[in-house]
PDB file of N, CA and C in Angstrom:
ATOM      1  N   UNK A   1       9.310 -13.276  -7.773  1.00  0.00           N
ATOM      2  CA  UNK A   1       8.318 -13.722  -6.834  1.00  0.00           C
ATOM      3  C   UNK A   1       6.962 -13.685  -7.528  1.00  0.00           C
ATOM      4  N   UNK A   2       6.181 -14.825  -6.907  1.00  0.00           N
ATOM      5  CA  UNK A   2       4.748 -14.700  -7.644  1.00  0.00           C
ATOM      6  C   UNK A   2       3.505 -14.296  -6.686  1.00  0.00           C
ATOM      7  N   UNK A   3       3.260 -13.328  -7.132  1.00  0.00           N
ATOM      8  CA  UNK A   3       1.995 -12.576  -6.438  1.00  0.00           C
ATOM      9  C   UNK A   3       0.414 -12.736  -6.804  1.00  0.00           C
ATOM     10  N   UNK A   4      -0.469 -13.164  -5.916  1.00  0.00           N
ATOM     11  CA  UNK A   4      -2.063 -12.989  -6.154  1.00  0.00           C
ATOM     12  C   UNK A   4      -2.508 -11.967  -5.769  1.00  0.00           C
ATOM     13  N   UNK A   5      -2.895 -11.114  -6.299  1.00  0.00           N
ATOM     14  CA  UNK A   5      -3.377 -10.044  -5.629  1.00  0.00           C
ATOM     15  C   UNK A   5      -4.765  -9.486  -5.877  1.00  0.00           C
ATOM     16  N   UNK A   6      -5.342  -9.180  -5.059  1.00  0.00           N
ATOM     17  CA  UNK A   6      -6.928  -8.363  -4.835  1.00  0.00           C
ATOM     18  C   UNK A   6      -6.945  -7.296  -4.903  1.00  0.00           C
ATOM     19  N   UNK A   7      -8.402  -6.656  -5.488  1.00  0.00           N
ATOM     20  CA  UNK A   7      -8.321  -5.566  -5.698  1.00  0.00           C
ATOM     21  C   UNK A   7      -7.446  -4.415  -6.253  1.00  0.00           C
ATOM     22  N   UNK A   8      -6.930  -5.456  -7.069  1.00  0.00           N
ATOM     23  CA  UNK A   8      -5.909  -4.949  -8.281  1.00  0.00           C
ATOM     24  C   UNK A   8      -6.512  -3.531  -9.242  1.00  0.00           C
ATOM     25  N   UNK A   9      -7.998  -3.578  -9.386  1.00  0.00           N
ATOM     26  CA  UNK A   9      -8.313  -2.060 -10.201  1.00  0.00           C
ATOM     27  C   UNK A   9      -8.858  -1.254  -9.557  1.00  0.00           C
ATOM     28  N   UNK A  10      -8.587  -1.254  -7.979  1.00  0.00           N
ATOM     29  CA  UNK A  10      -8.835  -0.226  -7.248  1.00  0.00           C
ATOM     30  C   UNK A  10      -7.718   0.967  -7.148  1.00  0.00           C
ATOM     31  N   UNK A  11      -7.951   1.934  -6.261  1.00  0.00           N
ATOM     32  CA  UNK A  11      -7.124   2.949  -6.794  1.00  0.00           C
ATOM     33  C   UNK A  11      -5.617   2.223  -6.011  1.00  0.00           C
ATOM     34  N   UNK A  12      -5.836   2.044  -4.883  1.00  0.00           N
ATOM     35  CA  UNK A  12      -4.124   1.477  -4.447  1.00  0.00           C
ATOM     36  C   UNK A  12      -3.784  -0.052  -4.576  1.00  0.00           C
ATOM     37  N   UNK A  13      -4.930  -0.664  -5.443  1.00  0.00           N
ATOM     38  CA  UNK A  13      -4.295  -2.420  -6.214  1.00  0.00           C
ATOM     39  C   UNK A  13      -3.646  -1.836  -7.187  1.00  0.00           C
ATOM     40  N   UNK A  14      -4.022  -0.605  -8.152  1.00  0.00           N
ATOM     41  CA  UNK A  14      -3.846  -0.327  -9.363  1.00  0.00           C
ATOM     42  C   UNK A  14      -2.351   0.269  -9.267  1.00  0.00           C
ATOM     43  N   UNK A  15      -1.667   0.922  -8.311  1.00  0.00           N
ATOM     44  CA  UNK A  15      -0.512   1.475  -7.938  1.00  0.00           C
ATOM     45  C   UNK A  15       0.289   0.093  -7.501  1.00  0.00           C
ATOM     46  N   UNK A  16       0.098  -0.599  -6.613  1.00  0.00           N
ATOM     47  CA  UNK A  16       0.625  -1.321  -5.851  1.00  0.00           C
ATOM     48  C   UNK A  16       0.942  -2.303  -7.379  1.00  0.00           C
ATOM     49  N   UNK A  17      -0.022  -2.876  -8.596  1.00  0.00           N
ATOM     50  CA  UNK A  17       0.087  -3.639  -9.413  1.00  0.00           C
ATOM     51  C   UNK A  17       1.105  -3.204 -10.440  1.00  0.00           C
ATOM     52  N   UNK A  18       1.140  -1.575 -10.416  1.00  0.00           N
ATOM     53  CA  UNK A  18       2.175  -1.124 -11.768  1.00  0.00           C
ATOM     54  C   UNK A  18       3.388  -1.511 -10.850  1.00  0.00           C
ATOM     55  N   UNK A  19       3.489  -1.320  -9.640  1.00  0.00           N
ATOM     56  CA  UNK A  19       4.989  -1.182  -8.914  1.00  0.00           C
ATOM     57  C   UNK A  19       5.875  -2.989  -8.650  1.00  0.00           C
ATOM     58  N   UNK A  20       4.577  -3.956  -9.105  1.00  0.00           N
ATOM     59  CA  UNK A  20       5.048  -4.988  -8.585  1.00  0.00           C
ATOM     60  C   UNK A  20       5.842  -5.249  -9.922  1.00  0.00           C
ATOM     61  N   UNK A  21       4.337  -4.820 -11.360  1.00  0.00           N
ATOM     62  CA  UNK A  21       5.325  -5.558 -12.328  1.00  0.00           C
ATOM     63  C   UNK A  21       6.431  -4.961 -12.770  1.00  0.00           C
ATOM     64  N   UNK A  22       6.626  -3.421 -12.574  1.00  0.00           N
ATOM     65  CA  UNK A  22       7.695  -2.638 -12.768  1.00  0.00           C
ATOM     66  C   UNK A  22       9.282  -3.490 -11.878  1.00  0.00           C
ATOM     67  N   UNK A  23       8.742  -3.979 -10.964  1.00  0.00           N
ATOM     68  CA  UNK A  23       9.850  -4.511  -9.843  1.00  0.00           C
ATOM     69  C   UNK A  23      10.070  -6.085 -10.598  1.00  0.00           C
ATOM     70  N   UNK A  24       9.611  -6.729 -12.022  1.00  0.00           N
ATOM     71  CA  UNK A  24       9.812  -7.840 -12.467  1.00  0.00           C
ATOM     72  C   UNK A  24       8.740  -9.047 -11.340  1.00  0.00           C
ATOM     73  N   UNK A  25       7.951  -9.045 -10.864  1.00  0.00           N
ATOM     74  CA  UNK A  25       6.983  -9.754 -10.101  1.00  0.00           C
ATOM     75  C   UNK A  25       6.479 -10.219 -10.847  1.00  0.00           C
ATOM     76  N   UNK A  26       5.939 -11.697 -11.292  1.00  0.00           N
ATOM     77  CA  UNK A  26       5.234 -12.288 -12.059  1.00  0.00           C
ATOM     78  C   UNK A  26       3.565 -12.107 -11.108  1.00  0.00           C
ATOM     79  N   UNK A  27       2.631 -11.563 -11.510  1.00  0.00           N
ATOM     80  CA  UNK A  27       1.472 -11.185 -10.483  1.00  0.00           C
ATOM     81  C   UNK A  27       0.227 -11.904 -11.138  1.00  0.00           C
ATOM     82  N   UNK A  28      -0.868 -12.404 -10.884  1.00  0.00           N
ATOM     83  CA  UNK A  28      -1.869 -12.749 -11.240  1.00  0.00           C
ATOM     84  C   UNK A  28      -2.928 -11.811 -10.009  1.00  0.00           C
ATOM     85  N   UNK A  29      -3.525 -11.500 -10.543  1.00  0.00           N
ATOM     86  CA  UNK A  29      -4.535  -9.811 -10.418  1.00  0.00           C
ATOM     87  C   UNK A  29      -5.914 -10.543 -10.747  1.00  0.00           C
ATOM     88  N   UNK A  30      -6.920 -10.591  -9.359  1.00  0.00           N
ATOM     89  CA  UNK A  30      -8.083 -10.928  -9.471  1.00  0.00           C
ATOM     90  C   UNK A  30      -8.745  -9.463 -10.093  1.00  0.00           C
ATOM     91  N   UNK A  31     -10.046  -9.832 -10.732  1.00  0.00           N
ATOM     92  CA  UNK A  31     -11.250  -8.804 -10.900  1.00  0.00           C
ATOM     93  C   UNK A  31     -12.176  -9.290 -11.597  1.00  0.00           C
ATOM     94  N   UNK A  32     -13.349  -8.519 -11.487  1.00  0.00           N
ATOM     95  CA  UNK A  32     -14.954  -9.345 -11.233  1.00  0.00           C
ATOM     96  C   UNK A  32     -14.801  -9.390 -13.060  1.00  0.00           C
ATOM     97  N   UNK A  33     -14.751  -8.798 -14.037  1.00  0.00           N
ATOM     98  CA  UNK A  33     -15.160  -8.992 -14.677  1.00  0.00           C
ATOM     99  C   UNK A  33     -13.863  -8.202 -16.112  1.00  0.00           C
ATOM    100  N   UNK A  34     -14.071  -8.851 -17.370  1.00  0.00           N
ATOM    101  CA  UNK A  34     -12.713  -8.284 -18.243  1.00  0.00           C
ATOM    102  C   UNK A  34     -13.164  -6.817 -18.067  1.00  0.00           C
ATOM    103  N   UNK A  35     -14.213  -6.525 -18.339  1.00  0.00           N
ATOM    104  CA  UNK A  35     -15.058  -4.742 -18.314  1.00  0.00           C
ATOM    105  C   UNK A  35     -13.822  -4.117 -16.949  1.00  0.00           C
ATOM    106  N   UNK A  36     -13.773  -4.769 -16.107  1.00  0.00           N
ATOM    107  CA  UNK A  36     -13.253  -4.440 -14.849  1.00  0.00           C
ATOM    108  C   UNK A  36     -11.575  -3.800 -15.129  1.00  0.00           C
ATOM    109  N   UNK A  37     -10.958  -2.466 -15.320  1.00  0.00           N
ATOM    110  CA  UNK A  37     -10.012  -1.719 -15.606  1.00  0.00           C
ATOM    111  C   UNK A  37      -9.063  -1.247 -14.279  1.00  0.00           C
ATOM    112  N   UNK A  38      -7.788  -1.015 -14.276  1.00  0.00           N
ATOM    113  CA  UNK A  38      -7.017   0.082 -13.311  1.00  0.00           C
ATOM    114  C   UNK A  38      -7.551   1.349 -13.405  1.00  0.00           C
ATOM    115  N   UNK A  39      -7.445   1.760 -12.198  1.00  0.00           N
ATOM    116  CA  UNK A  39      -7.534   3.493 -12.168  1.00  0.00           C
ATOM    117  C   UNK A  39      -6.914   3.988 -12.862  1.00  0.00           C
ATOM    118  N   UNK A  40      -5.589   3.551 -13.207  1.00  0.00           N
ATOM    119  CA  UNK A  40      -4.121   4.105 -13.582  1.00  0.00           C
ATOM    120  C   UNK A  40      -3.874   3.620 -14.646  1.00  0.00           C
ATOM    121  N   UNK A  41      -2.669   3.738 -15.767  1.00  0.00           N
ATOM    122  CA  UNK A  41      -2.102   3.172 -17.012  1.00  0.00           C
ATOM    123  C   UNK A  41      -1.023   2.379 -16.171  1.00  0.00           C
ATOM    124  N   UNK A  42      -1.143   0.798 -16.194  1.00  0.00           N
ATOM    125  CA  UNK A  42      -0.224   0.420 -15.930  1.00  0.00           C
ATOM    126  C   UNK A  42       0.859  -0.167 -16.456  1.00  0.00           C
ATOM    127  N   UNK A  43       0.398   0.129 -17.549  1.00  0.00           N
ATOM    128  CA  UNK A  43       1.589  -0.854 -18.838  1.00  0.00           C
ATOM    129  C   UNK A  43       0.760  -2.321 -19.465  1.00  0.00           C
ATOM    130  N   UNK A  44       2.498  -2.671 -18.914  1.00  0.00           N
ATOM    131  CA  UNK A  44       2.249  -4.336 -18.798  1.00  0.00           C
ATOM    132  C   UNK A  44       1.263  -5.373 -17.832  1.00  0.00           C
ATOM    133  N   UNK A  45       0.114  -5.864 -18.703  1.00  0.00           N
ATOM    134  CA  UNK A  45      -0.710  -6.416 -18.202  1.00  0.00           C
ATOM    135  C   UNK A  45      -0.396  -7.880 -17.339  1.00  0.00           C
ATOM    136  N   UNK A  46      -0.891  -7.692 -15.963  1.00  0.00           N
ATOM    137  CA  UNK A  46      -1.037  -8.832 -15.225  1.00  0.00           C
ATOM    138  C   UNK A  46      -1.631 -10.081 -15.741  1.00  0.00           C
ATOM    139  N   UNK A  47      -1.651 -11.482 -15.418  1.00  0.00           N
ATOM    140  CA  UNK A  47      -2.606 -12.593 -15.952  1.00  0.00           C
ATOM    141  C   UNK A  47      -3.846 -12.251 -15.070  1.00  0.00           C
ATOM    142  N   UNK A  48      -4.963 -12.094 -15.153  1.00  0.00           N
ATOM    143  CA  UNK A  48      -5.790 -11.439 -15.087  1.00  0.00           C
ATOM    144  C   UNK A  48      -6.614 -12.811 -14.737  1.00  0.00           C
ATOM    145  N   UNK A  49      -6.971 -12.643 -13.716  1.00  0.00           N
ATOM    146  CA  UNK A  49      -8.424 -14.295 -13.167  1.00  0.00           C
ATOM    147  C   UNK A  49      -9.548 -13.230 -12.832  1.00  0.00           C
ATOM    148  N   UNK A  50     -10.630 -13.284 -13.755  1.00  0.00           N
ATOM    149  CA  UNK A  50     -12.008 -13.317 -13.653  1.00  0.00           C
ATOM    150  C   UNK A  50     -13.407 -14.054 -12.811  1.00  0.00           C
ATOM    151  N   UNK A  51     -13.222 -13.561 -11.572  1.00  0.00           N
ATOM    152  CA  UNK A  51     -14.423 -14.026 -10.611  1.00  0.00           C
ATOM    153  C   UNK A  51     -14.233 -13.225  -9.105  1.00  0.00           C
ATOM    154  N   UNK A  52     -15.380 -13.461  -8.977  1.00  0.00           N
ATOM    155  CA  UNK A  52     -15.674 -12.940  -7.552  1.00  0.00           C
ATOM    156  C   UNK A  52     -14.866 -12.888  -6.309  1.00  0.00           C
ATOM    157  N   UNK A  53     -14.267 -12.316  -5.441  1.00  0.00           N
ATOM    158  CA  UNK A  53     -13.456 -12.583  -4.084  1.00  0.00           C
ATOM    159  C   UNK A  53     -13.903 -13.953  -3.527  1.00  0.00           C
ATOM    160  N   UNK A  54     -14.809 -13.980  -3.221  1.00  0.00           N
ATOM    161  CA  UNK A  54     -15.508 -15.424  -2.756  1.00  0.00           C
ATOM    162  C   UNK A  54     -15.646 -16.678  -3.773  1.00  0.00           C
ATOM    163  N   UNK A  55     -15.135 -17.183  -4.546  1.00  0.00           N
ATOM    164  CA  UNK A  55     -14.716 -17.760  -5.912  1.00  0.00           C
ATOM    165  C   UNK A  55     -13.702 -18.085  -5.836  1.00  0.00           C
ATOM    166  N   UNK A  56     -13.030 -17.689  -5.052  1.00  0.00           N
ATOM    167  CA  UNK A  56     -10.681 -18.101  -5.151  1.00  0.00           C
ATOM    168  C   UNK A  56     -11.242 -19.469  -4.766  1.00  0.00           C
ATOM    169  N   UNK A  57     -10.446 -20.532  -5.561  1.00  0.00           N
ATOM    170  CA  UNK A  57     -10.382 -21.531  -4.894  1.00  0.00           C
ATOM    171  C   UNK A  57      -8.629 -21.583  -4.582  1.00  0.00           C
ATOM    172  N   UNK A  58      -8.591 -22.658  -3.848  1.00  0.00           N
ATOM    173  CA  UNK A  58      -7.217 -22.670  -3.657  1.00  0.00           C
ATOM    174  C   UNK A  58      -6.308 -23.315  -4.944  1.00  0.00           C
ATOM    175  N   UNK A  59      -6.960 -23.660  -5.566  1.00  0.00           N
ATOM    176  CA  UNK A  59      -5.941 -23.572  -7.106  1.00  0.00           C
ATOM    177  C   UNK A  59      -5.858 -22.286  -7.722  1.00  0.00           C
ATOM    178  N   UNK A  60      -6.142 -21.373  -7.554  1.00  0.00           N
ATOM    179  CA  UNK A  60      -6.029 -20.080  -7.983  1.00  0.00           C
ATOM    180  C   UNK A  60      -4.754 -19.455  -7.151  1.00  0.00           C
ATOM    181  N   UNK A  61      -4.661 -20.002  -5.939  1.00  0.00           N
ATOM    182  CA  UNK A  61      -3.834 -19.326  -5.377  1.00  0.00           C
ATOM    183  C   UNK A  61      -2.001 -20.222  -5.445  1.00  0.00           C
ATOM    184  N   UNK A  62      -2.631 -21.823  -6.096  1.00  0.00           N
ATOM    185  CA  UNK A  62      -1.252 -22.679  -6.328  1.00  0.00           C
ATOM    186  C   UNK A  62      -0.115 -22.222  -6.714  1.00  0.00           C
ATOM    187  N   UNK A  63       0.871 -22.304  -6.439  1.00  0.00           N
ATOM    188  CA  UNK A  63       2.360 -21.272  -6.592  1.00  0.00           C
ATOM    189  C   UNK A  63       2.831 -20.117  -6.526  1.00  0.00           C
ATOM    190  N   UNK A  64       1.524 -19.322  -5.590  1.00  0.00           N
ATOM    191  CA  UNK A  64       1.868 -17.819  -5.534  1.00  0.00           C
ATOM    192  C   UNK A  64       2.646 -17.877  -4.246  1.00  0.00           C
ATOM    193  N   UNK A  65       4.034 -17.074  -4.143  1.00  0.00           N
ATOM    194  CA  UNK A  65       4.331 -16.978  -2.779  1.00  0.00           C
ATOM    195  C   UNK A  65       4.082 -15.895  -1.810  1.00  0.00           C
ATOM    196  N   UNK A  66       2.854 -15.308  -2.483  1.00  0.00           N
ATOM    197  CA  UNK A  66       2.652 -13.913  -1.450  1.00  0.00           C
ATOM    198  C   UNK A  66       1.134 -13.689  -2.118  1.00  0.00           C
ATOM    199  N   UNK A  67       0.573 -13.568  -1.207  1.00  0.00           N
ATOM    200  CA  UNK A  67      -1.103 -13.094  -1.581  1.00  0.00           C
ATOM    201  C   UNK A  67      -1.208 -11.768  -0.900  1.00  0.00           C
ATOM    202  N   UNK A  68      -1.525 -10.614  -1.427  1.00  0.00           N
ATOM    203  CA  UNK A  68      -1.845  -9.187  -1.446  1.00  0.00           C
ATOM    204  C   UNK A  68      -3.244  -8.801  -1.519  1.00  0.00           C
ATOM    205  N   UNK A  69      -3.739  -8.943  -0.355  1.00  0.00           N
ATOM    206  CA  UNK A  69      -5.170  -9.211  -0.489  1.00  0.00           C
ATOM    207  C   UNK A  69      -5.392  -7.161  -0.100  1.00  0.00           C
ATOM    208  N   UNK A  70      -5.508  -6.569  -1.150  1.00  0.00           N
ATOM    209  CA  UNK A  70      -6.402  -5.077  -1.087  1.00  0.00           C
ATOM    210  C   UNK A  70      -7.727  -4.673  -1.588  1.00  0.00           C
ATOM    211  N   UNK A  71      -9.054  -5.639  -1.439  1.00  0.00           N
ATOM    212  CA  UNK A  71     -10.045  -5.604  -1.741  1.00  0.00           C
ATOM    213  C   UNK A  71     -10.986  -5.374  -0.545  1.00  0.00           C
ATOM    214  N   UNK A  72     -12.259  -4.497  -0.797  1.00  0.00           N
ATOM    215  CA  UNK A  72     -12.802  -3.864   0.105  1.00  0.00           C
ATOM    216  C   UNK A  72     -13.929  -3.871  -0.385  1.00  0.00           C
ATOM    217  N   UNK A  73     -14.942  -4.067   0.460  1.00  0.00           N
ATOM    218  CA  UNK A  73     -16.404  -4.064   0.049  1.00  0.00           C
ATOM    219  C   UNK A  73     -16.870  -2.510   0.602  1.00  0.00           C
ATOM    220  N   UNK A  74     -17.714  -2.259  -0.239  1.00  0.00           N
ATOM    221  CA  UNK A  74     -18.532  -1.389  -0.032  1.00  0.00           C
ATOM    222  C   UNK A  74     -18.038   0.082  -0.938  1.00  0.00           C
ATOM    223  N   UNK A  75     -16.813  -0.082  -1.480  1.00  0.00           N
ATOM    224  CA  UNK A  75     -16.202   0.553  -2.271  1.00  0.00           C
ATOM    225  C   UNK A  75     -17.272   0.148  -3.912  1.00  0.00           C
ATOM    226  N   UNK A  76     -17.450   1.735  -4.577  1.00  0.00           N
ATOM    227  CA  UNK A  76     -18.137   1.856  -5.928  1.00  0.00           C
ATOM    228  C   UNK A  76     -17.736   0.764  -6.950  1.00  0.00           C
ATOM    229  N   UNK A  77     -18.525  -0.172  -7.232  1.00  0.00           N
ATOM    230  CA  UNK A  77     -19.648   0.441  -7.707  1.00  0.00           C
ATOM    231  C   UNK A  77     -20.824  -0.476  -6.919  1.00  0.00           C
ATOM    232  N   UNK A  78     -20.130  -0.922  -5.623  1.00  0.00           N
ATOM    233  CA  UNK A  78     -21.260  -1.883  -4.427  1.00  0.00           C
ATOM    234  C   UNK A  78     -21.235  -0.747  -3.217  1.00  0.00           C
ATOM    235  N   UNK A  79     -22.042  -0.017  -3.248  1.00  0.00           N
ATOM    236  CA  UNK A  79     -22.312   0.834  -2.082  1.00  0.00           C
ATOM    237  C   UNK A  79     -22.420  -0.111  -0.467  1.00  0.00           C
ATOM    238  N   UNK A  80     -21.802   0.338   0.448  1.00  0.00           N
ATOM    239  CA  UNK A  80     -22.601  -0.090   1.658  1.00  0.00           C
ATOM    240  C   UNK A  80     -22.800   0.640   2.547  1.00  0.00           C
ATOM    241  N   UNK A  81     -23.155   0.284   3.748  1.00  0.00           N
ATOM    242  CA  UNK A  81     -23.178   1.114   4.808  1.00  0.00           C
ATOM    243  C   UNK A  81     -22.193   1.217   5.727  1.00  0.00           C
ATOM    244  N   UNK A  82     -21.874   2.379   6.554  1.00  0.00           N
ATOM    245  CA  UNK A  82     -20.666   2.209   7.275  1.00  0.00           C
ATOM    246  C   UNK A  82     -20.774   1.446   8.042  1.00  0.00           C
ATOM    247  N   UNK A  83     -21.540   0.903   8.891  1.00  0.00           N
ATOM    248  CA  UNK A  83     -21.920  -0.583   9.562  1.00  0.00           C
ATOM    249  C   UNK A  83     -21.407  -1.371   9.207  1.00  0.00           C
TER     250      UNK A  83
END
């Protein structure tokens, strides 16, 4: 199965990402920038798309059959308010 997934180097994208590719999941793993790392050692690296949450176009998402959207604003290193 092919997975898009968000918030892939957060602490539970970064779990959820070792377990997909461990499970043989072909995954493509958004994050803002290459600097941008897992919490965790996950091995085998995801194809990795570089840009913003607001940036997916829908060709980014062409042939995935499951989008795993675990991205959250206001999480470090973008502070917000609980509001």
């Amino acid at each position: 199965m092919k997975l898009f997934v968000t918030g892939a180097t957060g602490f539970i994208g970064s779990h959820f990402l070792r377990a997909a590719i461990a499970a043989g999941h072909e995954v493509v793993a958004l994050r803002r920038t290459p600097a941008s790392r897992t919490r965790i050692e996950i091995g085998e690296q995801p194809a990795w798309l570089e840009r913003k949450l607001e940036e997916i176009t829908a060709e980014d998402l062409a042939g995935a059959d499951a989008l795993v959207h675990l991205a959250a604003t206001g999480i470090t290193p973008q502070p917000a308010a609980w509001e």
